[in-house]
Protein backbone atom coordinates (compact mmCIF):
# COMPACT_ATOMS: atom_id res chain seq x y z
CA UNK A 1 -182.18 138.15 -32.45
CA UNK A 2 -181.13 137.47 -29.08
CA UNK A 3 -178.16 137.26 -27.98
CA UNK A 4 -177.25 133.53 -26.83
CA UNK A 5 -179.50 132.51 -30.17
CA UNK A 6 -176.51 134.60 -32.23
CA UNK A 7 -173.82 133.00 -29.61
CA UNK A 8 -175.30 129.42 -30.10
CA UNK A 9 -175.23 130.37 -34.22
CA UNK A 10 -172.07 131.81 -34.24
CA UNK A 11 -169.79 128.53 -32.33
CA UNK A 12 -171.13 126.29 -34.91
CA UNK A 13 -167.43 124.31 -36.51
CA UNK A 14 -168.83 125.52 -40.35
CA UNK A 15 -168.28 129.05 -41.55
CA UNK A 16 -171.02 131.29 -40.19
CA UNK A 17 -171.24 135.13 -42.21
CA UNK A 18 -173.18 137.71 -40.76
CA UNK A 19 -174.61 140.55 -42.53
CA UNK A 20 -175.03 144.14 -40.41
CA UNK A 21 -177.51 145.86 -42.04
CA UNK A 22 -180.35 148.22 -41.78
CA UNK A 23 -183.09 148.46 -44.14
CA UNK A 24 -182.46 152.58 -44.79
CA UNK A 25 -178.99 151.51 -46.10
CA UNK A 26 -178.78 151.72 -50.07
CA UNK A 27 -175.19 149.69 -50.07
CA UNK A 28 -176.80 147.04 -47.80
CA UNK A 29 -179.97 146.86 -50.83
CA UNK A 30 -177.43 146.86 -53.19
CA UNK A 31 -175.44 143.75 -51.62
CA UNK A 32 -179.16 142.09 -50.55
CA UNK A 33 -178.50 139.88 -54.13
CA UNK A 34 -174.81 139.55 -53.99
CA UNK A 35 -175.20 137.69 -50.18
CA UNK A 36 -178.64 135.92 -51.63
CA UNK A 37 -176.54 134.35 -54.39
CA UNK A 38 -173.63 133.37 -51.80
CA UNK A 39 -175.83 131.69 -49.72
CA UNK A 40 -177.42 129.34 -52.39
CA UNK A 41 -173.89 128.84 -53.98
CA UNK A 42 -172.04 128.36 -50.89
CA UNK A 43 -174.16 126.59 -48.32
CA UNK A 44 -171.77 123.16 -48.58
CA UNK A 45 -169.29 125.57 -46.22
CA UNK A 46 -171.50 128.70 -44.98
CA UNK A 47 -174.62 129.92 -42.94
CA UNK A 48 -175.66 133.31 -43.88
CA UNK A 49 -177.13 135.34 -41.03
CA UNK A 50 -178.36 139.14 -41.34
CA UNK A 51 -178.80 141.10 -38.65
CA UNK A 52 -180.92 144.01 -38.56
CA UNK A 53 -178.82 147.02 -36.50
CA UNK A 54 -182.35 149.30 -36.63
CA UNK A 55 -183.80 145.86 -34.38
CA UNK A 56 -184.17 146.39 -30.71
CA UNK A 57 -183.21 142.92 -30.13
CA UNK A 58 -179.77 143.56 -32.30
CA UNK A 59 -178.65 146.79 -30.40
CA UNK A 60 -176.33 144.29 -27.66
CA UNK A 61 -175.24 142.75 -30.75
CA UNK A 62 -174.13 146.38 -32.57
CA UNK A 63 -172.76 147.23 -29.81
CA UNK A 64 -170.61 144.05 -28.84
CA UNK A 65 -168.78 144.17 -32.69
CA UNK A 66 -168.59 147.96 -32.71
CA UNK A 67 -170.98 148.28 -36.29
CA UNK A 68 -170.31 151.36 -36.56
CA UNK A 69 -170.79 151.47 -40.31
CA UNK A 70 -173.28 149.30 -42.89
CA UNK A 71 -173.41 146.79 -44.54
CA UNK A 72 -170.41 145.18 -42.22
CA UNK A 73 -170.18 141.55 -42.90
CA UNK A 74 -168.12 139.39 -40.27
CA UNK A 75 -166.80 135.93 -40.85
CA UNK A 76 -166.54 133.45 -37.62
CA UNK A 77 -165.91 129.94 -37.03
CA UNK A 78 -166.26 128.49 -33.62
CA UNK A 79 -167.01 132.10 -32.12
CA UNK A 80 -164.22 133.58 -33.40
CA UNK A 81 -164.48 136.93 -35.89
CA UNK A 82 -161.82 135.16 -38.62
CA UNK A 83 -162.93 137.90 -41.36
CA UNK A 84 -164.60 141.52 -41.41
CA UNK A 85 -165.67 144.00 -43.86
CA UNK A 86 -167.49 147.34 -43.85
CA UNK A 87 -169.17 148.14 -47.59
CA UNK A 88 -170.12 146.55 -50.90
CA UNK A 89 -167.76 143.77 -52.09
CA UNK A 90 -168.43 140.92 -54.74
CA UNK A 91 -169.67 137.70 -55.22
CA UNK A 92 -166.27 136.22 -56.62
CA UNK A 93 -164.49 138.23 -53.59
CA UNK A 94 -166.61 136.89 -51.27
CA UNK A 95 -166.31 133.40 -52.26
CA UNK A 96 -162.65 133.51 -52.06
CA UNK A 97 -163.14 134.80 -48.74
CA UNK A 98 -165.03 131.76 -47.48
CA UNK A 99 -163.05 129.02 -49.51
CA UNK A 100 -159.53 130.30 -48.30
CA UNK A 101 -160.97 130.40 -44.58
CA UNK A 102 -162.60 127.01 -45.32
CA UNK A 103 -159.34 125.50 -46.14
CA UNK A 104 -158.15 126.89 -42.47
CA UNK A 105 -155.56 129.66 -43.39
CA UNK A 106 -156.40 133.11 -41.29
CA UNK A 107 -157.08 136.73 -42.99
């Protein structure tokens, strides 16, 4: 993905999550169905985008948010990282993630 694409993604006003992951990673396969499931039960407040780190296109990207680690999932709103996470986590955690971020409070 290039980067003013991700920018122009990333500054919408709705919740955007973005999934670091690489294909080799076993905890991003096991998460694959957890962030599937978000997505279809969640998309009144959230986009989810997945970025592939192993990409060419993604290495600016990696290297701009420091993934040093995947899965990393980051949470922004008008640009701004308002949530980020580095492993597996659930679908109930998740979603109270996004709702208490869509009701405006900060992590």
């Amino acid at each position: 993905m290039r980067t003013t694409d991700f920018n122009n993604i990333i500054t919408a006003e709705r919740l955007i999550l973005v999934d670091f992951y690489a294909l080799w990673c076993g905890a991003c396969r096991v998460i694959d169905p957890t962030l599937d499931r978000l997505a279809l039960a969640m998309s009144d407040i959230t986009t989810v985008l997945r970025i592939d780190i192993s990409s060419a296109s993604s290495s600016d990207l990696v290297r701009r948010y420091n993934i040093v680690s995947v899965p990393t999932l980051m949470l922004f709103r008008r640009g701004e990282v308002c949530w980020r996470y580095s492993g597996v986590i659930s679908f109930e955690r998740l979603c109270r993630v996004l709702r208490r971020h869509n009701a405006g409070s900060t992590y």
